[in-house]
N, C-alpha and C. Protein backbone atom coordinates (compact mmCIF):
# COMPACT_ATOMS: atom_id res chain seq x y z
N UNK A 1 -142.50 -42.67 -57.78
CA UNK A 1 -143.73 -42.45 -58.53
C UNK A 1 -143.54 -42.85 -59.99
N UNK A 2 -142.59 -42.37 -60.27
CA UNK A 2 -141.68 -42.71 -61.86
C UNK A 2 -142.31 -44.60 -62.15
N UNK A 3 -141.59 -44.96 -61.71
CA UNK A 3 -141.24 -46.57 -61.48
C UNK A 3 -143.03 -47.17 -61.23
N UNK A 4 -143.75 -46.61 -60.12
CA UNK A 4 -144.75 -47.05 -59.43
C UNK A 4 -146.48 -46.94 -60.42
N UNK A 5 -145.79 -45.39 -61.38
CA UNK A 5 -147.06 -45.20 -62.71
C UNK A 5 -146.44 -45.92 -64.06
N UNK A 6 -145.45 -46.52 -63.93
CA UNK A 6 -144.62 -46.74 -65.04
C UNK A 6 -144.58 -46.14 -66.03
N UNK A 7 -144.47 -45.16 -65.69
CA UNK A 7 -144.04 -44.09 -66.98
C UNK A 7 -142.85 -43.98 -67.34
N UNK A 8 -143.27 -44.12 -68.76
CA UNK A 8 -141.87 -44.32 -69.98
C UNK A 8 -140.94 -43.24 -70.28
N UNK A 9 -141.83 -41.85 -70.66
CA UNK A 9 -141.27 -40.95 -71.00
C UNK A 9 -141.70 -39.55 -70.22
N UNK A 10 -140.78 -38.84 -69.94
CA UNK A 10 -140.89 -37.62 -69.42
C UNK A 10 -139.72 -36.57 -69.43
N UNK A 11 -140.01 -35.37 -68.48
CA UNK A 11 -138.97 -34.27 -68.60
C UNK A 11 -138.41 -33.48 -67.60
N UNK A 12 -137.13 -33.08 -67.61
CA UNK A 12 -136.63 -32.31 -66.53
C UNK A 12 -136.41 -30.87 -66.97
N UNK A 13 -137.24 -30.10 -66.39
CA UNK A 13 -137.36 -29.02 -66.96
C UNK A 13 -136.03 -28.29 -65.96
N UNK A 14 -134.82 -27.73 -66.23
CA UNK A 14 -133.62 -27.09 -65.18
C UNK A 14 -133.20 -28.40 -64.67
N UNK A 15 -131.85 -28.50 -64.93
CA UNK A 15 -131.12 -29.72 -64.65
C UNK A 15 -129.59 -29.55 -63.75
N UNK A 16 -129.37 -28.00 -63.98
CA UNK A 16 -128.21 -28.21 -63.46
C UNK A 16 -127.34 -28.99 -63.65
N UNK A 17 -126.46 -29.26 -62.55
CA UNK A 17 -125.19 -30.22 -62.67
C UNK A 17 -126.36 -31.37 -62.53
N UNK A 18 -127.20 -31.53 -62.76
CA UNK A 18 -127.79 -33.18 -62.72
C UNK A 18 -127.95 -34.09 -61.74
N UNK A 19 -127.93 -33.75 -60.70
CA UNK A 19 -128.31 -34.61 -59.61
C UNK A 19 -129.65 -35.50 -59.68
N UNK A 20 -130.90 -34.56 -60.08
CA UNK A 20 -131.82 -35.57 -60.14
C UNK A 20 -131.95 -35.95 -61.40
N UNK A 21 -131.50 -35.36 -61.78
CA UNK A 21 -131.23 -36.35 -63.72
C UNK A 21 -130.86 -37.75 -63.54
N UNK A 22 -129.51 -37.56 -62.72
CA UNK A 22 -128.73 -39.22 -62.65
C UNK A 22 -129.93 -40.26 -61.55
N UNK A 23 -129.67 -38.83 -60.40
CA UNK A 23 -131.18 -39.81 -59.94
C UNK A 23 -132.36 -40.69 -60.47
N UNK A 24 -132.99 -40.11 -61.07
CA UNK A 24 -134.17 -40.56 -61.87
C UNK A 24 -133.90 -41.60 -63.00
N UNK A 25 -132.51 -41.55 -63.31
CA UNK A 25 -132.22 -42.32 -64.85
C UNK A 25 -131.72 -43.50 -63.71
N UNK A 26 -130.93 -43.53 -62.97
CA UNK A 26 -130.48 -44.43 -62.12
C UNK A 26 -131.61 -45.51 -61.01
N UNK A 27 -132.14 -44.96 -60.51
CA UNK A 27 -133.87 -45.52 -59.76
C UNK A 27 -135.06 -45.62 -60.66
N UNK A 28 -134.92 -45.89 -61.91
CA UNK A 28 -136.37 -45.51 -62.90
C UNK A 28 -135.85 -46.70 -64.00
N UNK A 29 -135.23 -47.41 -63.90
CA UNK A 29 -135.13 -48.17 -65.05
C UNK A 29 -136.95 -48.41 -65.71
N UNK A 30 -137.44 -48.06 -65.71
CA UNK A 30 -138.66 -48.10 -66.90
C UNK A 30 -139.02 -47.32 -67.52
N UNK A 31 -138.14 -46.30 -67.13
CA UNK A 31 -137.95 -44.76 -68.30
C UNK A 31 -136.96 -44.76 -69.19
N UNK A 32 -137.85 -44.85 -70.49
CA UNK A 32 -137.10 -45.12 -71.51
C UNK A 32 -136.49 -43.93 -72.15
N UNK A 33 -137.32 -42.55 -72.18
CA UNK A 33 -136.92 -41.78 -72.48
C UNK A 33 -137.06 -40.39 -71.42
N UNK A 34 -136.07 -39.63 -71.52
CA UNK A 34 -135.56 -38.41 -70.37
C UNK A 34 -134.76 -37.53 -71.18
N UNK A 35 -135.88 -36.19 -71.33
CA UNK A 35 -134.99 -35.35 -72.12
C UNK A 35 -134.88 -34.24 -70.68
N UNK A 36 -133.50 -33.95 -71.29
CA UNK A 36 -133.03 -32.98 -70.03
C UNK A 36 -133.00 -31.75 -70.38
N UNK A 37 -133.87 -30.31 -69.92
CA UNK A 37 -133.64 -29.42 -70.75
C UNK A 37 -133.63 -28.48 -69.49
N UNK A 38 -132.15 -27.71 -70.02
CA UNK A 38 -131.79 -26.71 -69.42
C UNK A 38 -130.82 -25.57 -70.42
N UNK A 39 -130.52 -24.54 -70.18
CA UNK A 39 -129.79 -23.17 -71.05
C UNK A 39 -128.82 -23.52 -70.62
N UNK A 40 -127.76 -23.83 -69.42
CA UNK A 40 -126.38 -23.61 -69.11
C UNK A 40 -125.66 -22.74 -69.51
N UNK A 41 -126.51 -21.34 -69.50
CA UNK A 41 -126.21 -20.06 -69.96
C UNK A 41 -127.24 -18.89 -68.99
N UNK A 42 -126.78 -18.06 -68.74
CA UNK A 42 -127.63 -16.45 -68.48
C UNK A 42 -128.78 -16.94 -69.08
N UNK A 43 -129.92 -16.73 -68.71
CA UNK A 43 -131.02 -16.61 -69.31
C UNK A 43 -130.80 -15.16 -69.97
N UNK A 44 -130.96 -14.76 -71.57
CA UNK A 44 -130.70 -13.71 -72.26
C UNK A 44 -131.95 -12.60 -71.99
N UNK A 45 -131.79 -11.17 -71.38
CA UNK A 45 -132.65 -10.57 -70.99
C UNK A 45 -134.12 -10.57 -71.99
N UNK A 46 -133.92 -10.49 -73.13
CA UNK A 46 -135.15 -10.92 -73.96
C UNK A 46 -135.63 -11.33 -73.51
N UNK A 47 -135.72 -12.95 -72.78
CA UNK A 47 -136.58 -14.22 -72.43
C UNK A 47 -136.92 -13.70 -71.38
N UNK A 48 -136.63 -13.15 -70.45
CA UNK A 48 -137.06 -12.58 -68.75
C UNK A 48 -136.80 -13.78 -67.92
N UNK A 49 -136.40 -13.11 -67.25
CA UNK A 49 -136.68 -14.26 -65.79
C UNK A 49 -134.84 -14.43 -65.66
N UNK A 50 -134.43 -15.39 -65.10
CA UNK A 50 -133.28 -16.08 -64.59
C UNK A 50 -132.03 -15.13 -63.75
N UNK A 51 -132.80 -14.21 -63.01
CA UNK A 51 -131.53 -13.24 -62.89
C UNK A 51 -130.66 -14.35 -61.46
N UNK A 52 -131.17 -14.92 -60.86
CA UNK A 52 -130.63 -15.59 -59.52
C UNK A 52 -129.73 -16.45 -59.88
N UNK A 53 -129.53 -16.76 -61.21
CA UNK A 53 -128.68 -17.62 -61.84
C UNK A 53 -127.55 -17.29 -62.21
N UNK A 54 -127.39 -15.43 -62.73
CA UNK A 54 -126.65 -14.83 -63.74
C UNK A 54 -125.43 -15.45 -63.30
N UNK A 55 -125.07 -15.64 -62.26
CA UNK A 55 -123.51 -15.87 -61.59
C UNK A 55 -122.53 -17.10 -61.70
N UNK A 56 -123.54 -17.69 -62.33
CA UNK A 56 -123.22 -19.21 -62.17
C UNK A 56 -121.91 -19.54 -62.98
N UNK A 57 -121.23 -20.65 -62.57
CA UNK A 57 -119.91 -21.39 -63.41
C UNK A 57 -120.41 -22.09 -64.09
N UNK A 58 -121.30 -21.69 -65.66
CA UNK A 58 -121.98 -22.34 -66.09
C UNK A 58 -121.14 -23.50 -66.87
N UNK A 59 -120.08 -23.18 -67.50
CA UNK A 59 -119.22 -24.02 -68.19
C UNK A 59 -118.60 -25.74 -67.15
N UNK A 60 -119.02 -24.93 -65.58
CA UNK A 60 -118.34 -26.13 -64.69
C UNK A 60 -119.56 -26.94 -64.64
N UNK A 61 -120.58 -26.25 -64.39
CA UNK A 61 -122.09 -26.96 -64.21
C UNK A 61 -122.52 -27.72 -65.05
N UNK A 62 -122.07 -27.45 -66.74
CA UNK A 62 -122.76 -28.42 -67.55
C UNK A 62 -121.49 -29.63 -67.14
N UNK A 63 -120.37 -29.54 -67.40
CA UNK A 63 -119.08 -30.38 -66.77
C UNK A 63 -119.55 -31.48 -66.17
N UNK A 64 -120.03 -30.97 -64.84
CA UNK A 64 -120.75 -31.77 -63.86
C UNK A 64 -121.65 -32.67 -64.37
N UNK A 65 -122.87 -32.00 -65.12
CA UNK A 65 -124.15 -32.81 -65.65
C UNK A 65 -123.49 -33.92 -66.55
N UNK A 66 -122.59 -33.52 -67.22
CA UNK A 66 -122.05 -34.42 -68.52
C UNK A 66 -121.90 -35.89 -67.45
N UNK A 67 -120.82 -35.17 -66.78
CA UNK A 67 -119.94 -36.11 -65.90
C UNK A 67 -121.10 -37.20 -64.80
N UNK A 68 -122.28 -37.07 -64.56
CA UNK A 68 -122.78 -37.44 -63.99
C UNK A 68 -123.82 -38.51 -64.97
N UNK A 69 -124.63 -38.49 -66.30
CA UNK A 69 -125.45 -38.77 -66.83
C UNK A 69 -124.58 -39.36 -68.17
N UNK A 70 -123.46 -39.37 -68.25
CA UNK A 70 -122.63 -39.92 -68.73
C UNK A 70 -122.61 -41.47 -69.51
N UNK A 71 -123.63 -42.02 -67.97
CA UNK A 71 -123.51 -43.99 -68.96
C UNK A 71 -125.02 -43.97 -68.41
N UNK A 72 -125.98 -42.81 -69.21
CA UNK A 72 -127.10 -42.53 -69.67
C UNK A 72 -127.65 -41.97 -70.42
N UNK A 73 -126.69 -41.90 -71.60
CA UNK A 73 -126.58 -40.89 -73.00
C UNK A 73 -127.38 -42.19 -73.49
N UNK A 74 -128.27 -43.10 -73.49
CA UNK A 74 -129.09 -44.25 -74.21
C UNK A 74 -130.08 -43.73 -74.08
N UNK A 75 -130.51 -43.50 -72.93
CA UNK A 75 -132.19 -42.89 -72.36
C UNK A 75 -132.21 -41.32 -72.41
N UNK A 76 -131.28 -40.77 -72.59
CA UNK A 76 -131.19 -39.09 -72.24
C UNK A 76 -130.88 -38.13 -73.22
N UNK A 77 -132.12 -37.47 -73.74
CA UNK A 77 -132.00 -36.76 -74.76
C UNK A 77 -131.44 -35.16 -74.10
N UNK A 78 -130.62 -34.81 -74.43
CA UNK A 78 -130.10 -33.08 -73.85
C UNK A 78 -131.01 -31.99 -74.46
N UNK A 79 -131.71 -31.08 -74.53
CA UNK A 79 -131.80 -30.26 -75.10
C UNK A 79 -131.47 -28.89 -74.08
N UNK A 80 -130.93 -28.28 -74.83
CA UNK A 80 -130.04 -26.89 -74.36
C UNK A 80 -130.85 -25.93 -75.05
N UNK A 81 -131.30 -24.98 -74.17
CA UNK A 81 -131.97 -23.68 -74.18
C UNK A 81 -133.15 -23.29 -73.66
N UNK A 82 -133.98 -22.27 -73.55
CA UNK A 82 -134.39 -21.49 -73.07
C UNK A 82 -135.40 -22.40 -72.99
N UNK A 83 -136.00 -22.70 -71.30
CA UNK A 83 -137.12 -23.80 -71.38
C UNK A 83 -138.07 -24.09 -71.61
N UNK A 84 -138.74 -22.76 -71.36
CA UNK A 84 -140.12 -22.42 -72.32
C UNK A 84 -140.32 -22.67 -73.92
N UNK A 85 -139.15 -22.27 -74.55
CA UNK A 85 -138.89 -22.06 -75.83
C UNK A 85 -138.93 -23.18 -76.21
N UNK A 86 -138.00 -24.58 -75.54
CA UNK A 86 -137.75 -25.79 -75.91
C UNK A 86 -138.65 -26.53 -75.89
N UNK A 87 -140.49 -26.64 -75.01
CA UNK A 87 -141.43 -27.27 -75.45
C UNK A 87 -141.65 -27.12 -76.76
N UNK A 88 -141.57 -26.24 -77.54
CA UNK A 88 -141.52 -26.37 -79.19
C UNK A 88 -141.03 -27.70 -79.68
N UNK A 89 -139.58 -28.20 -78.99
CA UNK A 89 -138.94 -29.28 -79.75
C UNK A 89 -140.04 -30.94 -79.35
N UNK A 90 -140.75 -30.75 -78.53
CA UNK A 90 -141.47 -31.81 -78.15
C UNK A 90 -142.55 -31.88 -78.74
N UNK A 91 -143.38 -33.33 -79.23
CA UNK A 91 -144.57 -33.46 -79.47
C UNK A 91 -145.59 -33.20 -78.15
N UNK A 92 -146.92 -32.64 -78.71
CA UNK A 92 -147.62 -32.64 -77.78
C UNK A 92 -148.31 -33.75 -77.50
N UNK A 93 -149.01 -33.97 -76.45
CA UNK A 93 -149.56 -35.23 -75.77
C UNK A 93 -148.18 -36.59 -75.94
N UNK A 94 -147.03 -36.04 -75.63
CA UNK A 94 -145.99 -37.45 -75.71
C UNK A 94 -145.21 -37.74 -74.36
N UNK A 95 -146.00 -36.97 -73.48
CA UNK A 95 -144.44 -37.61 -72.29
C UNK A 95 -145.68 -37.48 -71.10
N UNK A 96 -145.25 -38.50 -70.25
CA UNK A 96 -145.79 -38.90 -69.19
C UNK A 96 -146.04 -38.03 -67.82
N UNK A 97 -144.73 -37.50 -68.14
CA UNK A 97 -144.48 -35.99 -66.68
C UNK A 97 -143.42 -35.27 -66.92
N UNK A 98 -143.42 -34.08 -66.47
CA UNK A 98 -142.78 -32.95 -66.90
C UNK A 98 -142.63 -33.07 -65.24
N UNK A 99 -141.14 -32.56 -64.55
CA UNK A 99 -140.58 -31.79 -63.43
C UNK A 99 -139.89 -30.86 -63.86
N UNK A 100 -140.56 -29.51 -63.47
CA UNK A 100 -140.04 -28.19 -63.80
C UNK A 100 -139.22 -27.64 -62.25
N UNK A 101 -138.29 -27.54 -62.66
CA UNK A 101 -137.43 -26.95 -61.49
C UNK A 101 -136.45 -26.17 -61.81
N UNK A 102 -136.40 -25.34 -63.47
CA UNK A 102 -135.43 -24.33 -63.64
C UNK A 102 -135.28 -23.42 -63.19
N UNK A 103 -136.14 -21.51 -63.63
CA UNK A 103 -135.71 -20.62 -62.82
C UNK A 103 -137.04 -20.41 -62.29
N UNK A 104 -136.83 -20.02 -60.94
CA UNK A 104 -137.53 -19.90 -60.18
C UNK A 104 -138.93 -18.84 -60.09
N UNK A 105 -138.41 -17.71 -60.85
CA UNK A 105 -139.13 -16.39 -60.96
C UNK A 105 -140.12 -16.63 -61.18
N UNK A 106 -141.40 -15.98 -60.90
CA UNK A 106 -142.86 -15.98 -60.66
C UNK A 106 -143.24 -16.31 -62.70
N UNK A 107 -142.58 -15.21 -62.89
CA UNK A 107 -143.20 -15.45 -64.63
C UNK A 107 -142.52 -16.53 -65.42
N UNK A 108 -141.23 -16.87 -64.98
CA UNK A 108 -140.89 -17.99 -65.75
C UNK A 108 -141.21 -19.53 -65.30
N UNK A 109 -141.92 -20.07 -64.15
CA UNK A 109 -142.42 -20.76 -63.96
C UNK A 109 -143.65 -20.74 -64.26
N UNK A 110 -144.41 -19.58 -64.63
CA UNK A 110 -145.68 -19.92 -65.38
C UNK A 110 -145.86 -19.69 -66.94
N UNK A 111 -144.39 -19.54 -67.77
CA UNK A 111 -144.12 -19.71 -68.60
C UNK A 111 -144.04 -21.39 -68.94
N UNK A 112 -143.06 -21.71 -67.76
CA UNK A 112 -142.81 -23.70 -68.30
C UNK A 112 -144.16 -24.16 -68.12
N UNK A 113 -144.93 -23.78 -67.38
CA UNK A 113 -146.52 -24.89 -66.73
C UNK A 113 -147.21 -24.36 -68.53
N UNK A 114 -146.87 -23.41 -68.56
CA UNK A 114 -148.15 -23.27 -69.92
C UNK A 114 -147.30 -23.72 -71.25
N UNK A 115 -146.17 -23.91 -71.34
CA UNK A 115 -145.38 -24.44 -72.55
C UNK A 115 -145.59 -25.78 -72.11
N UNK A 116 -145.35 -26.19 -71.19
CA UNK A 116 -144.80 -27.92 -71.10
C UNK A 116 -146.27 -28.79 -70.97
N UNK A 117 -147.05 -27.77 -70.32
CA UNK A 117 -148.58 -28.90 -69.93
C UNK A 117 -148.71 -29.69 -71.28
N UNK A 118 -148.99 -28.92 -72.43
CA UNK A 118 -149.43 -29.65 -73.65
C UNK A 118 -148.82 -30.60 -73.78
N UNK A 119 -147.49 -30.89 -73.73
CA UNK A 119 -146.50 -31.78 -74.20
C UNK A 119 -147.21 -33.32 -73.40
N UNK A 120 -148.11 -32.86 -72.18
CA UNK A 120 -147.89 -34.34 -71.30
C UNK A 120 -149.00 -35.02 -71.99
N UNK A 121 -148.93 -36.13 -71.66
CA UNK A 121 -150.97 -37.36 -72.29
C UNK A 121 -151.74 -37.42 -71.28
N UNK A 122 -152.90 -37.69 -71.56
CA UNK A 122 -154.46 -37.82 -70.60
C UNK A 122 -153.43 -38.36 -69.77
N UNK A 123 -154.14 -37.36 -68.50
CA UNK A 123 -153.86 -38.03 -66.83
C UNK A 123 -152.26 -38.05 -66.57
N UNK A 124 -151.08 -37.33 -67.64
CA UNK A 124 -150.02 -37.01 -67.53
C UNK A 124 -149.60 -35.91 -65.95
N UNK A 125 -148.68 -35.90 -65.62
CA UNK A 125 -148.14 -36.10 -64.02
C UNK A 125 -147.34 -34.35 -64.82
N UNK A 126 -147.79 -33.35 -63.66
CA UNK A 126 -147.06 -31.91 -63.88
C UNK A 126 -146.62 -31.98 -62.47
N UNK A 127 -145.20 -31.80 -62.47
CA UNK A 127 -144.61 -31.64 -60.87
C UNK A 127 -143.61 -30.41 -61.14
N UNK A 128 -142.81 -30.42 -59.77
CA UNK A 128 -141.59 -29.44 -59.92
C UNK A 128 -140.85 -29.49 -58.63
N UNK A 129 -140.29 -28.81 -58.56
CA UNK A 129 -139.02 -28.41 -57.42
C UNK A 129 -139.70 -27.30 -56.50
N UNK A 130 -139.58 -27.00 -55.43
CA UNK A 130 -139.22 -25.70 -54.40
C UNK A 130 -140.69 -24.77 -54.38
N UNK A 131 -141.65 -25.65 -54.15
CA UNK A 131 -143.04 -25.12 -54.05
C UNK A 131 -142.76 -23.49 -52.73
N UNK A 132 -141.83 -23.81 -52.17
CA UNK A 132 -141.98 -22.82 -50.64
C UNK A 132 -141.21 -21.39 -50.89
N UNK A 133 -140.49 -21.40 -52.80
CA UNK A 133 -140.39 -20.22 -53.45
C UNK A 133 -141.20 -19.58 -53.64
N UNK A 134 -141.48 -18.31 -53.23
CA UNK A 134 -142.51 -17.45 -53.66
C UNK A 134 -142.73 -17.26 -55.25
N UNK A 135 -142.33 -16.83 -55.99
CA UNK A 135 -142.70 -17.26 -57.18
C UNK A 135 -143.18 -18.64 -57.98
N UNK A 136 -142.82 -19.42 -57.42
CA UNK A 136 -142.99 -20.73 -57.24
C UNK A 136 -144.67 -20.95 -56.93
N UNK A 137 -144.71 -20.66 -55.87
CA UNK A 137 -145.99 -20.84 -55.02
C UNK A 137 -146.95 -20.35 -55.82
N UNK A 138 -146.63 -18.58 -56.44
CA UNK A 138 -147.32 -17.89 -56.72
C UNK A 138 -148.16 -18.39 -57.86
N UNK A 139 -147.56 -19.07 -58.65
CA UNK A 139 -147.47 -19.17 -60.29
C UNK A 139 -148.54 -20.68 -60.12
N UNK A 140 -148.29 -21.80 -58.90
CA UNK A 140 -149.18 -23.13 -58.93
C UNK A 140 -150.41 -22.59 -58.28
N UNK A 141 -150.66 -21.62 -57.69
CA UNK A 141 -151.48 -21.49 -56.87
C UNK A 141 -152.29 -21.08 -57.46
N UNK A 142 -151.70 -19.80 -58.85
CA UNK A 142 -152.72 -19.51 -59.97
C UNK A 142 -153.53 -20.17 -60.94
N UNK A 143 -152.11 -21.18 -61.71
CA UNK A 143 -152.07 -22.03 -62.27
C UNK A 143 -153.12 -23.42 -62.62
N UNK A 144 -152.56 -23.94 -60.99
CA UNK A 144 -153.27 -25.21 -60.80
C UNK A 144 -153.66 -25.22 -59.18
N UNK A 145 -154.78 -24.54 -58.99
CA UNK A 145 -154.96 -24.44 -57.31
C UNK A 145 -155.48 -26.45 -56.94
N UNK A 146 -155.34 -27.48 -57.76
CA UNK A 146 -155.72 -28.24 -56.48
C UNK A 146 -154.13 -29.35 -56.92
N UNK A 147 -152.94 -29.12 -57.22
CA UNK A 147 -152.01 -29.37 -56.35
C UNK A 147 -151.40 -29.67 -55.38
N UNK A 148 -150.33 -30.69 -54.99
CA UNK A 148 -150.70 -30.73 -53.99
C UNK A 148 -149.12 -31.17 -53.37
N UNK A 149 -148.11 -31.37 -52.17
CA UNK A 149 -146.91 -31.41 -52.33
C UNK A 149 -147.18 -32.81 -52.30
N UNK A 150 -145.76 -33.56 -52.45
CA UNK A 150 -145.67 -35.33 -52.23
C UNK A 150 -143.92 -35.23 -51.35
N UNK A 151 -144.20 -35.90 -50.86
CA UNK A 151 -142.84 -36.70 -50.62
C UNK A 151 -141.67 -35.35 -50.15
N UNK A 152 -140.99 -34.93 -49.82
CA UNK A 152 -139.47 -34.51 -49.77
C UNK A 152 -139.31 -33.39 -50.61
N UNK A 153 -138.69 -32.53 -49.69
CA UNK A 153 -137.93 -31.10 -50.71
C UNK A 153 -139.10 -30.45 -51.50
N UNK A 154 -140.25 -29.85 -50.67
CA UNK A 154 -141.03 -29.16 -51.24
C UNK A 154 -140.98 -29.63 -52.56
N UNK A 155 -141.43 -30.83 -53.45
CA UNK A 155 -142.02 -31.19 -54.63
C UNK A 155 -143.55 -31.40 -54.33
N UNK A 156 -143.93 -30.76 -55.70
CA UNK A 156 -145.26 -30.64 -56.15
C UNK A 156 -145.38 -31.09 -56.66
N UNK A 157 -147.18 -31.60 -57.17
CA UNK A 157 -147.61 -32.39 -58.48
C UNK A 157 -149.02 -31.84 -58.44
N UNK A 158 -149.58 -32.53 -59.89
CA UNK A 158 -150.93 -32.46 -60.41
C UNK A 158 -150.71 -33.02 -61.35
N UNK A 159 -152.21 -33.33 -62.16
CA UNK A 159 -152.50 -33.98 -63.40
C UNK A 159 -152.35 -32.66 -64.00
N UNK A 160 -152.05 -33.14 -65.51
CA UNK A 160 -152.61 -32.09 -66.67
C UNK A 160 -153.98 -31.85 -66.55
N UNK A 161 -154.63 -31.95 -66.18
CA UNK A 161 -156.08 -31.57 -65.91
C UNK A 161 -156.47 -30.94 -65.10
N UNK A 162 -155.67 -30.56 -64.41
CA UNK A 162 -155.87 -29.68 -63.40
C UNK A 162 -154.64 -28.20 -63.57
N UNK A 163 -154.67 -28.47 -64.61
CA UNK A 163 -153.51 -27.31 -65.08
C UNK A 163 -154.98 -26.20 -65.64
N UNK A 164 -154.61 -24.89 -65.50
CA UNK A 164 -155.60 -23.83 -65.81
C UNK A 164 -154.78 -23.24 -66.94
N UNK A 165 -155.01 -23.25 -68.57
CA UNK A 165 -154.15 -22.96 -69.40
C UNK A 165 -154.89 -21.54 -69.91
């Protein structure tokens, strides 16, 4: 879809060790820019949400991401922290599509849809990861009821226009 709307710029909202980071930077040569934003930390109880994570080898996980996106530090901007928080660092109306697939929890996925929508331009592409999470579900269904899945691994999409802010 990347490649097929030719969209230049967009975002990975939860990146993990980077699998679809390298993916996307690797199959997308017409994406010029890919900021990757994830905490690689506890989500800090303040922010709410991330408890399914607390456990993680976070120090091995960013390791991984480094190690993977590595001879894509040209196109790949990092930003580290709290994901909601980090639409702040973005202009609004500047990126083509946002894929949110960090923490899963009902409120922090309708934290990223209402931080990140602004960030996208007219007719900009809102997707994500693991629609068949209940919090997940809960949060698009409120959100953006005409959504719709595409392709593989429970991914979702919609326009920004169909986002309910």
């Amino acid at each position: 879809m990347i490649n097929h709307r030719r969209y230049r710029r967009g975002a990975e909202i939860g990146c993990a060790k980077g699998a679809t980071t390298w993916r996307v930077l690797s199959y997308c040569p017409c994406l010029r820019t890919l900021f990757a934003v994830d905490l690689w930390a506890p989500v800090p109880p303040e922010a709410g949400g991330g408890s399914r994570y607390k456990d993680w080898d976070f120090p091995s996980v960013r390791k991984r991401f480094d190690e993977l996106t590595r001879s894509y530090f040209s196109r790949l901007v990092v930003v580290k922290g709290v994901s909601w928080l980090m639409a702040e660092k973005i202009k609004n109306r500047s990126l083509d599509f946002v894929f949110i697939d960090a923490d899963h929890e009902y409120e922090s996925v309708v934290k990223d849809i209402q931080a990140w929508t602004p960030k996208l331009k007219s007719n900009g592409m809102i997707s994500g990861h693991d629609c068949n999470f209940p919090g997940v579900l809960q949060a698009i269904n409120e959100l953006i009821p005409d959504w719709h899945e595409v392709g593989i691994d429970n991914v979702w999409e919609a326009k920004k226009e169909n986002v309910r802010l």
